[in-house]
C-alpha atoms as a PDB file:
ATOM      1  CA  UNK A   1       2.781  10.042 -18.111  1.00  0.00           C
ATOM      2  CA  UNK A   2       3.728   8.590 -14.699  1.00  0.00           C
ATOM      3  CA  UNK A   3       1.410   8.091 -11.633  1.00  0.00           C
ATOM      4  CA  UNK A   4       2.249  11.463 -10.070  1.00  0.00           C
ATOM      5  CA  UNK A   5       1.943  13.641 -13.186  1.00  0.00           C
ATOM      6  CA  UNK A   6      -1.315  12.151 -14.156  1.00  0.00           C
ATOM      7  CA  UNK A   7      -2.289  13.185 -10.180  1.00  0.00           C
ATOM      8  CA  UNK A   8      -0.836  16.351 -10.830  1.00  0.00           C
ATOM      9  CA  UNK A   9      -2.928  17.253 -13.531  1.00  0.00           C
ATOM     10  CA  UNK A  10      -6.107  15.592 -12.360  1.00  0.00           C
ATOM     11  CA  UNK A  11      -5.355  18.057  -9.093  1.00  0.00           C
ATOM     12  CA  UNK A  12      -5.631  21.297 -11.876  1.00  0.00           C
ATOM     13  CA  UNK A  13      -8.985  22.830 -11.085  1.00  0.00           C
ATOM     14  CA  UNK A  14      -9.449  21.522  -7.583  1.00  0.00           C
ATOM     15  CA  UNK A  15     -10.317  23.806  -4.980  1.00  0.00           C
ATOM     16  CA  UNK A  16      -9.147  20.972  -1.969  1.00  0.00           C
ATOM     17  CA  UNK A  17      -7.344  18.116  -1.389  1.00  0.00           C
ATOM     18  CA  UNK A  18      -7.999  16.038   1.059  1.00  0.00           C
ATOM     19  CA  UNK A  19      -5.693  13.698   2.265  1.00  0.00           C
ATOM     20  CA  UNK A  20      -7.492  10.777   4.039  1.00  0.00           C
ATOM     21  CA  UNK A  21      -4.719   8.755   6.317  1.00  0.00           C
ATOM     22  CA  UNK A  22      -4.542   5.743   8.833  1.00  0.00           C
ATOM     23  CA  UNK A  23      -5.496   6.834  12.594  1.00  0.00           C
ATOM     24  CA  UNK A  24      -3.576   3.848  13.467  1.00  0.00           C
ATOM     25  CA  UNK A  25      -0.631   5.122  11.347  1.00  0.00           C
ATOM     26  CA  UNK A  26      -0.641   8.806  10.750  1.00  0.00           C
ATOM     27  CA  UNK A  27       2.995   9.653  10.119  1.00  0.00           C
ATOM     28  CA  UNK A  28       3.223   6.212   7.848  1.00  0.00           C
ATOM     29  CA  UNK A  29       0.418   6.925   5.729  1.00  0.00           C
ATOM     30  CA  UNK A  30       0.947  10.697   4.833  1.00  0.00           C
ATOM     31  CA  UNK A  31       2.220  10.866   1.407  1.00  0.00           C
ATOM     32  CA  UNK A  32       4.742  13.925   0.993  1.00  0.00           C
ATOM     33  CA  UNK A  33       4.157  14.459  -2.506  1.00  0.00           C
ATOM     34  CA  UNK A  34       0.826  14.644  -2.422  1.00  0.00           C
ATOM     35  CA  UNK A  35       0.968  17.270   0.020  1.00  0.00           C
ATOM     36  CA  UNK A  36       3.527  19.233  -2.474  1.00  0.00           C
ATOM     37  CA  UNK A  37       1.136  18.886  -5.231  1.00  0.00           C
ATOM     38  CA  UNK A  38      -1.797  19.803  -3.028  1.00  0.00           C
ATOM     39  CA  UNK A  39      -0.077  22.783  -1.397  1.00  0.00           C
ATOM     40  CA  UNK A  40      -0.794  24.295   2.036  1.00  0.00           C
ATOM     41  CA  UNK A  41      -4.096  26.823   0.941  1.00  0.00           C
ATOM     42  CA  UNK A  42      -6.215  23.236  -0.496  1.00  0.00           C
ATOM     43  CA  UNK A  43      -4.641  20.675   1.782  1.00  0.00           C
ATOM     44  CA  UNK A  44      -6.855  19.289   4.429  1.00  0.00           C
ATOM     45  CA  UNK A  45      -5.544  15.903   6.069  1.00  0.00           C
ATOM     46  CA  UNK A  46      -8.225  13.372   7.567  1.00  0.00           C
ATOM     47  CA  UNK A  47      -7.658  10.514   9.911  1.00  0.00           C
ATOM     48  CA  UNK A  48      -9.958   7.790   8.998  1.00  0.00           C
ATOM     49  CA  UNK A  49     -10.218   4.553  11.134  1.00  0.00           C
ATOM     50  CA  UNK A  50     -10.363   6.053  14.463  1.00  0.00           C
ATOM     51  CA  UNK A  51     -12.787   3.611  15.387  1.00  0.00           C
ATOM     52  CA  UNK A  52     -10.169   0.967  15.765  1.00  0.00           C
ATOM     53  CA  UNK A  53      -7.375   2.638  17.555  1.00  0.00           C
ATOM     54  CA  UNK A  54      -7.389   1.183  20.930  1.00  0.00           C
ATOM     55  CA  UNK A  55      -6.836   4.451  22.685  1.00  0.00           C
ATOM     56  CA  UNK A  56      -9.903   5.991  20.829  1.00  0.00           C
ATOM     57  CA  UNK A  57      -8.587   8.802  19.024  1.00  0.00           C
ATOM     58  CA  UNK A  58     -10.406  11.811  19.137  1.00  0.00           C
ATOM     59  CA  UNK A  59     -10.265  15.670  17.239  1.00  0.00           C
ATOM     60  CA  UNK A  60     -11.437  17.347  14.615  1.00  0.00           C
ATOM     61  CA  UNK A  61      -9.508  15.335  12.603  1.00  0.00           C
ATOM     62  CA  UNK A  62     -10.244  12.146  13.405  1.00  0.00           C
ATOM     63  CA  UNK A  63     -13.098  10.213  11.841  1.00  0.00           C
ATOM     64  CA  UNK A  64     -14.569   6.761  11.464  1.00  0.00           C
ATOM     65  CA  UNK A  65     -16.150   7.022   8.210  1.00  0.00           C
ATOM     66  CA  UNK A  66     -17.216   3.191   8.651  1.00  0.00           C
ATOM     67  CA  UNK A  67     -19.154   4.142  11.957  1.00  0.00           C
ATOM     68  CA  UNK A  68     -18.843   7.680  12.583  1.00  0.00           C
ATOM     69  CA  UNK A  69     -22.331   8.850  11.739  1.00  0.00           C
ATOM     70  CA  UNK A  70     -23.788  12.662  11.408  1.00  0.00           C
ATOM     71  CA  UNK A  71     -21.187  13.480  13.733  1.00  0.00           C
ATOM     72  CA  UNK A  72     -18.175  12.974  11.983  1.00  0.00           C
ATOM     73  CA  UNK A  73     -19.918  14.194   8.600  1.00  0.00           C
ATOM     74  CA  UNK A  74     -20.157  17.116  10.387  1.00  0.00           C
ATOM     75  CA  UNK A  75     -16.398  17.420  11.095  1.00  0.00           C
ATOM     76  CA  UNK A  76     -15.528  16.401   7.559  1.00  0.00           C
ATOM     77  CA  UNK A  77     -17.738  18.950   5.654  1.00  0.00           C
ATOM     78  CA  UNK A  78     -16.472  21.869   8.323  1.00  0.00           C
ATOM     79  CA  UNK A  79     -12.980  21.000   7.304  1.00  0.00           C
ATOM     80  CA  UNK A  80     -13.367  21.180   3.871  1.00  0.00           C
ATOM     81  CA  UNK A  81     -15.537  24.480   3.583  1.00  0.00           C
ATOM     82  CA  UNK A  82     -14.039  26.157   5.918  1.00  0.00           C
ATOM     83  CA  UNK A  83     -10.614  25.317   3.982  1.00  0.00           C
ATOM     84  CA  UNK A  84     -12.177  28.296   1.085  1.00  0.00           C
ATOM     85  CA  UNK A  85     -14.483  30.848   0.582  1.00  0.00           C
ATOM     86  CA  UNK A  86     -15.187  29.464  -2.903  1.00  0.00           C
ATOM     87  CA  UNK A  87     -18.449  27.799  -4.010  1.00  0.00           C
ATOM     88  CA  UNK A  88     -19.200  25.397  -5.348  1.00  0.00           C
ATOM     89  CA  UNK A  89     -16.125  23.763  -3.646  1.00  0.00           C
ATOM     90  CA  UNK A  90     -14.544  20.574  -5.690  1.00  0.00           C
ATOM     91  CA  UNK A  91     -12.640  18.577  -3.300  1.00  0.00           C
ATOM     92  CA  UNK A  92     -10.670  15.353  -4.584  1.00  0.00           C
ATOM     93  CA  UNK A  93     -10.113  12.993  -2.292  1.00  0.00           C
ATOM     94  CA  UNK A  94      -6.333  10.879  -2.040  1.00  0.00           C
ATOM     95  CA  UNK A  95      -4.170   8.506  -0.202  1.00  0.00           C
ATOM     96  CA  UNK A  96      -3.589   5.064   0.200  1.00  0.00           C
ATOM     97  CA  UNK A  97      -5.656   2.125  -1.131  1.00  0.00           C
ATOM     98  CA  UNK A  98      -8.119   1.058   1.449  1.00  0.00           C
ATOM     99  CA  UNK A  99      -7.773   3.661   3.799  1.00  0.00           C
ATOM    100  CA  UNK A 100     -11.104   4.470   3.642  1.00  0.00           C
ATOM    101  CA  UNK A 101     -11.694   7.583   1.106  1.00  0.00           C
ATOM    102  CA  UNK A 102     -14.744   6.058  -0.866  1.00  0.00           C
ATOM    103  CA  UNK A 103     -16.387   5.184   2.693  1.00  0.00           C
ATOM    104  CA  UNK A 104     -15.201   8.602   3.516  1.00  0.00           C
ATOM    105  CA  UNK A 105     -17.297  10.198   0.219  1.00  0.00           C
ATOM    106  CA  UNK A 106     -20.281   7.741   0.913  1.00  0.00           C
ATOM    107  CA  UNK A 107     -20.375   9.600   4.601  1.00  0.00           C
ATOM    108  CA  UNK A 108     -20.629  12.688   2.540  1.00  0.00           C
ATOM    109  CA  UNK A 109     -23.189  11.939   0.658  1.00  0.00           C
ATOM    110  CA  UNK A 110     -25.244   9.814   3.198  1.00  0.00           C
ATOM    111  CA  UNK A 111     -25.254   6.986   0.549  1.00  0.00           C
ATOM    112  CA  UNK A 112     -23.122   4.144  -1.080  1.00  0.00           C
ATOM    113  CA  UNK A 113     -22.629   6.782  -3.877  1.00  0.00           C
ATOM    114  CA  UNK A 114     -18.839   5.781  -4.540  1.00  0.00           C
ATOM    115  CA  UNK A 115     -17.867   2.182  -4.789  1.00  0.00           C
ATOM    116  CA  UNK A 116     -16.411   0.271  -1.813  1.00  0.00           C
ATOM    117  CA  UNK A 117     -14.712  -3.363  -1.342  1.00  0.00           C
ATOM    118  CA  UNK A 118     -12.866  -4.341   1.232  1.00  0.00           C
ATOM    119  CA  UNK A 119     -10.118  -4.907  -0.890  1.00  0.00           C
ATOM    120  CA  UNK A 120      -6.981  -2.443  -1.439  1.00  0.00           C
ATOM    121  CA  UNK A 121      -7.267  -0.680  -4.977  1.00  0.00           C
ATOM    122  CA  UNK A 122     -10.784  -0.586  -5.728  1.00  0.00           C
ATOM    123  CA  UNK A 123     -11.151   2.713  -7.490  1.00  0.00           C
ATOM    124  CA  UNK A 124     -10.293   3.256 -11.229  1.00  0.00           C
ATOM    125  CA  UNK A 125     -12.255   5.958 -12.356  1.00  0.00           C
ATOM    126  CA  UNK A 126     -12.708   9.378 -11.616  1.00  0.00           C
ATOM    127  CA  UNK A 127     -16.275  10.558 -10.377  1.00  0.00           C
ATOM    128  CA  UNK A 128     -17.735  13.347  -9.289  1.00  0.00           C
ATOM    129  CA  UNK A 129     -20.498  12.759  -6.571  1.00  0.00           C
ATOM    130  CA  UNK A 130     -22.654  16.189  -5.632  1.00  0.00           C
ATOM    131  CA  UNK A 131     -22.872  16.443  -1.930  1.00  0.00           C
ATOM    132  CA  UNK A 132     -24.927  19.927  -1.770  1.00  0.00           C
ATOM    133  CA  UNK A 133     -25.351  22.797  -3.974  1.00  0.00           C
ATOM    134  CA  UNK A 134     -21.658  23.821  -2.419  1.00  0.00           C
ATOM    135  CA  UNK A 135     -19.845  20.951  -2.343  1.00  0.00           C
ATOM    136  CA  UNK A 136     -18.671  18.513  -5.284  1.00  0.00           C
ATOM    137  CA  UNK A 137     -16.129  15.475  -4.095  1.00  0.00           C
ATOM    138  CA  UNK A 138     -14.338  12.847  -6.037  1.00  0.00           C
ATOM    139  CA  UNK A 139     -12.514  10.196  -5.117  1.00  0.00           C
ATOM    140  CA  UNK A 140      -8.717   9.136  -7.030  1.00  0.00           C
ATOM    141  CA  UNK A 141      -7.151   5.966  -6.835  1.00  0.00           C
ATOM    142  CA  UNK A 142      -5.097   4.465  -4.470  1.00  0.00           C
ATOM    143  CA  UNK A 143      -1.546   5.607  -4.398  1.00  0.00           C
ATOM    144  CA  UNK A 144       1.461   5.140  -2.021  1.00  0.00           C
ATOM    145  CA  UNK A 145       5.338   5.881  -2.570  1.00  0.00           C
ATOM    146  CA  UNK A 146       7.370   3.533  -5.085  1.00  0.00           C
ATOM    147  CA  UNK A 147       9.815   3.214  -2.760  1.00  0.00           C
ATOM    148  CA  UNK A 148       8.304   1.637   0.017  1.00  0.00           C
ATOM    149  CA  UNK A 149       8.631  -1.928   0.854  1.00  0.00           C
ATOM    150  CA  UNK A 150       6.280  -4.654   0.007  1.00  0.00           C
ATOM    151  CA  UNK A 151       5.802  -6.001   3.540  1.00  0.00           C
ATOM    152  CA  UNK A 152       5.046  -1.876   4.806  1.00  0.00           C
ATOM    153  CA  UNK A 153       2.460  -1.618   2.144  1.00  0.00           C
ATOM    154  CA  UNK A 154       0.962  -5.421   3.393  1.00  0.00           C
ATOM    155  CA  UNK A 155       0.754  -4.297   6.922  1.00  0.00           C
ATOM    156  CA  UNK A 156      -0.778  -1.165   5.953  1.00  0.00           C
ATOM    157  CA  UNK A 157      -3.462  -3.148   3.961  1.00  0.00           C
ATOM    158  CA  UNK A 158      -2.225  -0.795   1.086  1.00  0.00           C
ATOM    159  CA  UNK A 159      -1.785  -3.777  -1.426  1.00  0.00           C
ATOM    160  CA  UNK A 160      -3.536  -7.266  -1.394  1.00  0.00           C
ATOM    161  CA  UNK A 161      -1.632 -10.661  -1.437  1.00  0.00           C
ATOM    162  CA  UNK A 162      -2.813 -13.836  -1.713  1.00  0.00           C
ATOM    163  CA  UNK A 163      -0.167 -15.992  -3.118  1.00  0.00           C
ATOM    164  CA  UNK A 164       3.126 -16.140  -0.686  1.00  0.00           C
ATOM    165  CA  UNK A 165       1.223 -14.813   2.049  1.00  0.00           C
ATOM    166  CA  UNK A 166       3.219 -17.036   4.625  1.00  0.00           C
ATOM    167  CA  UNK A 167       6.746 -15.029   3.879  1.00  0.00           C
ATOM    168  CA  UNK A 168       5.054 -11.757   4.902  1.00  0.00           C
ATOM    169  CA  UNK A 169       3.293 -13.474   7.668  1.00  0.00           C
ATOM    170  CA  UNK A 170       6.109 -14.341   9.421  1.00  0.00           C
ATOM    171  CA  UNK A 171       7.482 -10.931  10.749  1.00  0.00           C
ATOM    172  CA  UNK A 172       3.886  -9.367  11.058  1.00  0.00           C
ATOM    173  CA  UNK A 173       3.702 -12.580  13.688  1.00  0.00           C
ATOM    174  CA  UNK A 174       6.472 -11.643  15.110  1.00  0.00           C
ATOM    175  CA  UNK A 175       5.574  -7.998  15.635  1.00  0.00           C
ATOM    176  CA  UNK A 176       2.384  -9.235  17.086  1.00  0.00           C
ATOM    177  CA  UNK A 177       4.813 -10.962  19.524  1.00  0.00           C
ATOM    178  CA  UNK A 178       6.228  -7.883  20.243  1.00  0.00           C
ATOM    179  CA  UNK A 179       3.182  -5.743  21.069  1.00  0.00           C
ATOM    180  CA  UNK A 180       1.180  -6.656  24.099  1.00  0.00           C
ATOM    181  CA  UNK A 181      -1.602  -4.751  22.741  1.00  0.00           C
ATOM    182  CA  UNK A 182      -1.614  -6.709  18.973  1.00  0.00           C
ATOM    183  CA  UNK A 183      -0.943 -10.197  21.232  1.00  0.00           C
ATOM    184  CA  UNK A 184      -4.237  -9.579  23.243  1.00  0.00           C
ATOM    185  CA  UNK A 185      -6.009  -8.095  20.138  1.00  0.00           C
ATOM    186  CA  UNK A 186      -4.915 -11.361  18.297  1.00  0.00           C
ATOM    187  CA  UNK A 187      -6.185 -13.906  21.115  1.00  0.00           C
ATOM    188  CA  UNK A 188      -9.612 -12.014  21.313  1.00  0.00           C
ATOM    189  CA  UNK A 189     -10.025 -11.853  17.754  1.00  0.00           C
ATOM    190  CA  UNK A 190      -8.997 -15.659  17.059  1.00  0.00           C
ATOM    191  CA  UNK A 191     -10.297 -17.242  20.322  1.00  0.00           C
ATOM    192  CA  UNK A 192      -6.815 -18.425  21.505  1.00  0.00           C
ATOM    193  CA  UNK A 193      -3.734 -17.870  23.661  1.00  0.00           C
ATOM    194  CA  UNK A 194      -0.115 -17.214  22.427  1.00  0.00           C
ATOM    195  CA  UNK A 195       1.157 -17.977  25.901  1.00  0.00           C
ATOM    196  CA  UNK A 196       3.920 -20.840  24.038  1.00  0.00           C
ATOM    197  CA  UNK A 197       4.035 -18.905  21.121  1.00  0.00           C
ATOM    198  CA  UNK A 198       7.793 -17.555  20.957  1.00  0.00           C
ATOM    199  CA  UNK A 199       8.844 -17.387  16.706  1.00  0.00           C
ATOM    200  CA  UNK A 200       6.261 -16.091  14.329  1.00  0.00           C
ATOM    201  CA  UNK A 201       5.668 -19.453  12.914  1.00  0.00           C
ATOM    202  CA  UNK A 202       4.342 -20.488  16.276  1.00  0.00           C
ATOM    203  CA  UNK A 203       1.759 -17.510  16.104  1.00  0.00           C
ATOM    204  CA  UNK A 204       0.520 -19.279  12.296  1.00  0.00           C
ATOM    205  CA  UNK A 205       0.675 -22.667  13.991  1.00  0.00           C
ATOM    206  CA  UNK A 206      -1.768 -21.861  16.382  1.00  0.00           C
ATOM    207  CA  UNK A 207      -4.306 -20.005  14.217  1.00  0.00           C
ATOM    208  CA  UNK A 208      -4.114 -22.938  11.716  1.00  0.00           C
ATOM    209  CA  UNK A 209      -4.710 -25.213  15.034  1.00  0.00           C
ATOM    210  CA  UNK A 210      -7.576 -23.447  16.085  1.00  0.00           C
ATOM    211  CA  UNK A 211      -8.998 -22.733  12.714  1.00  0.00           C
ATOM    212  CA  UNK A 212      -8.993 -26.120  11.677  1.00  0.00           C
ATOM    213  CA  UNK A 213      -6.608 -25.302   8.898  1.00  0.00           C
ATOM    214  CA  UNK A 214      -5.029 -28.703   7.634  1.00  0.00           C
ATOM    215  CA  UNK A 215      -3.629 -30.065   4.188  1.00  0.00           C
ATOM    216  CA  UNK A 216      -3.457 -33.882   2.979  1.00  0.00           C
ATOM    217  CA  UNK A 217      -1.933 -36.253   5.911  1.00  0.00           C
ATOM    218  CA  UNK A 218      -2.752 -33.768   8.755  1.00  0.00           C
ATOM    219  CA  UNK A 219      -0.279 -31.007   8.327  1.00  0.00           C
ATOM    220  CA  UNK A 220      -1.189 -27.657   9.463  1.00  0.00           C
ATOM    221  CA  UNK A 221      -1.990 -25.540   6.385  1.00  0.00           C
ATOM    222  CA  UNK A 222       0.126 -22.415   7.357  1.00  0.00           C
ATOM    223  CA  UNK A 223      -0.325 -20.596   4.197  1.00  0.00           C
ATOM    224  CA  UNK A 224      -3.907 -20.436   5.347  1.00  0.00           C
ATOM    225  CA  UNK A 225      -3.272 -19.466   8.152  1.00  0.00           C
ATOM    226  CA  UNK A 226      -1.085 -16.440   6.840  1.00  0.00           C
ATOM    227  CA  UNK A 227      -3.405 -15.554   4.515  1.00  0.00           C
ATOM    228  CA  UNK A 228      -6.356 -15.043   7.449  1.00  0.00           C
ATOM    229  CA  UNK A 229      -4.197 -13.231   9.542  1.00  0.00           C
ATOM    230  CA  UNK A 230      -3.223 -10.653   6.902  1.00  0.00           C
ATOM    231  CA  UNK A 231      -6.674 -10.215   6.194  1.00  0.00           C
ATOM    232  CA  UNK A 232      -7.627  -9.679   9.817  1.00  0.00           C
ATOM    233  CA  UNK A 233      -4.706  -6.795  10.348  1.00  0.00           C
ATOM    234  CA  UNK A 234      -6.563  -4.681   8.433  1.00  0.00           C
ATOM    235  CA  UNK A 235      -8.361  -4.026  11.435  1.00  0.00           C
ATOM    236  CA  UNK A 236      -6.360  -4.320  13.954  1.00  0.00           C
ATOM    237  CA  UNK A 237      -5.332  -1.536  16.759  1.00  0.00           C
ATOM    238  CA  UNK A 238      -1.894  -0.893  15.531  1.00  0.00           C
ATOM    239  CA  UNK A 239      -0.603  -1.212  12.272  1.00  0.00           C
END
């Protein structure tokens, strides 16, 4: 049984699924057949991350589920029971790795009651976690299309990478080049300037400068410095 069938029937007796996505990234973290399986009477779709858009998103939709508070429990739980008339409602959670749907469920239930890592792929198992008397949530694993491409999925903090970092590195450098918003997000967040950077491996240069990253004779340890900036992405105000 493939990925999608085996989401397909864990979605059999659900009463809603909610689809958690990147506020950063809406449109490239919605996952069509997800919303297909779901259908549009259970489907309710969630930004999560709002926090870190630079533009400070804001709706009914939006949520920070890492800082968010009573406030944007609130919004979740309306969403969701509002959604059907049923009760108890189950509600499975789905989307990406590490977009945020166990933080999302501990919200909920105003506890670390489902597992979080800051790592992509965390969840294996299947829980159910009792919010109230009316609402029962669980929270799937990570899943993303097949056909999308590895350095998407990296930039989308959707997969983790820690061997041949650099290769990826390179063009999320130079996008960082490209976007005066990710240039001064980068200087802030590193303490530097890019003012001489002009290829992407001048962007890994200077973090492995600053960071002190160095290998045997000297040499600036750029696969280091790859690795740290990939890592640091994950938060950044435009993915």
């Amino acid at each position: 049984m493939n990925e999608w069938e085996q989401l397909k029937k864990t979605m059999k007796g659900i009463d809603i699924v909610v689809e958690l996505v990147d506020a950063r990234d809406i449109a490239g973290t919605r996952i069509a057949i997800i919303e297909r399986l779901a259908g549009n009477n259970r489907l309710v779709i969630i930004a999560n991350k709002s926090d870190l858009k630079m533009d400070a998103a804001e709706g009914n939709r939006f949520i920070s589920a890492k800082n968010g508070g009573e406030k944007d429990r609130a919004k979740v739980m309306k969403l969701i029971m509002d959604k059907t008339k049923k009760r108890p409602v189950k509600a499975l959670f789905v989307g990406y790795p590490n977009v945020g749907k166990s933080s999302t469920i501990n919200l909920l239930a105003r506890k670390s009651a489902a597992k979080v890592a800051p790592v992509a792929g965390t969840t294996k198992n299947v829980q159910w976690i009792k919010i109230n008397d009316e609402l029962r949530v669980t929270d799937y694993r990570g899943v993303y299309p097949k056909h999308e491409k590895k350095h998407d999925l990296i930039r989308k903090g959707a997969i983790n990478i820690e061997s041949g970092a650099e290769v990826y590195a390179y063009k999320l450098a130079e996008e960082i080049l490209e976007s005066q918003t990710l240039r001064k997000w980068i200087e802030g967040k590193f303490d530097l300037s890019l003012d001489d950077a002009i290829l992407g491996v001048d962007v890994l240069s200077i973090i492995a400068t600053r960071r002190g990253f160095v290998i045997k004779g000297g040499e600036l340890n750029i696969e280091e410095a790859a690795k740290i900036l990939i890592r640091a992405m994950r938060e950044a105000p435009e993915i």
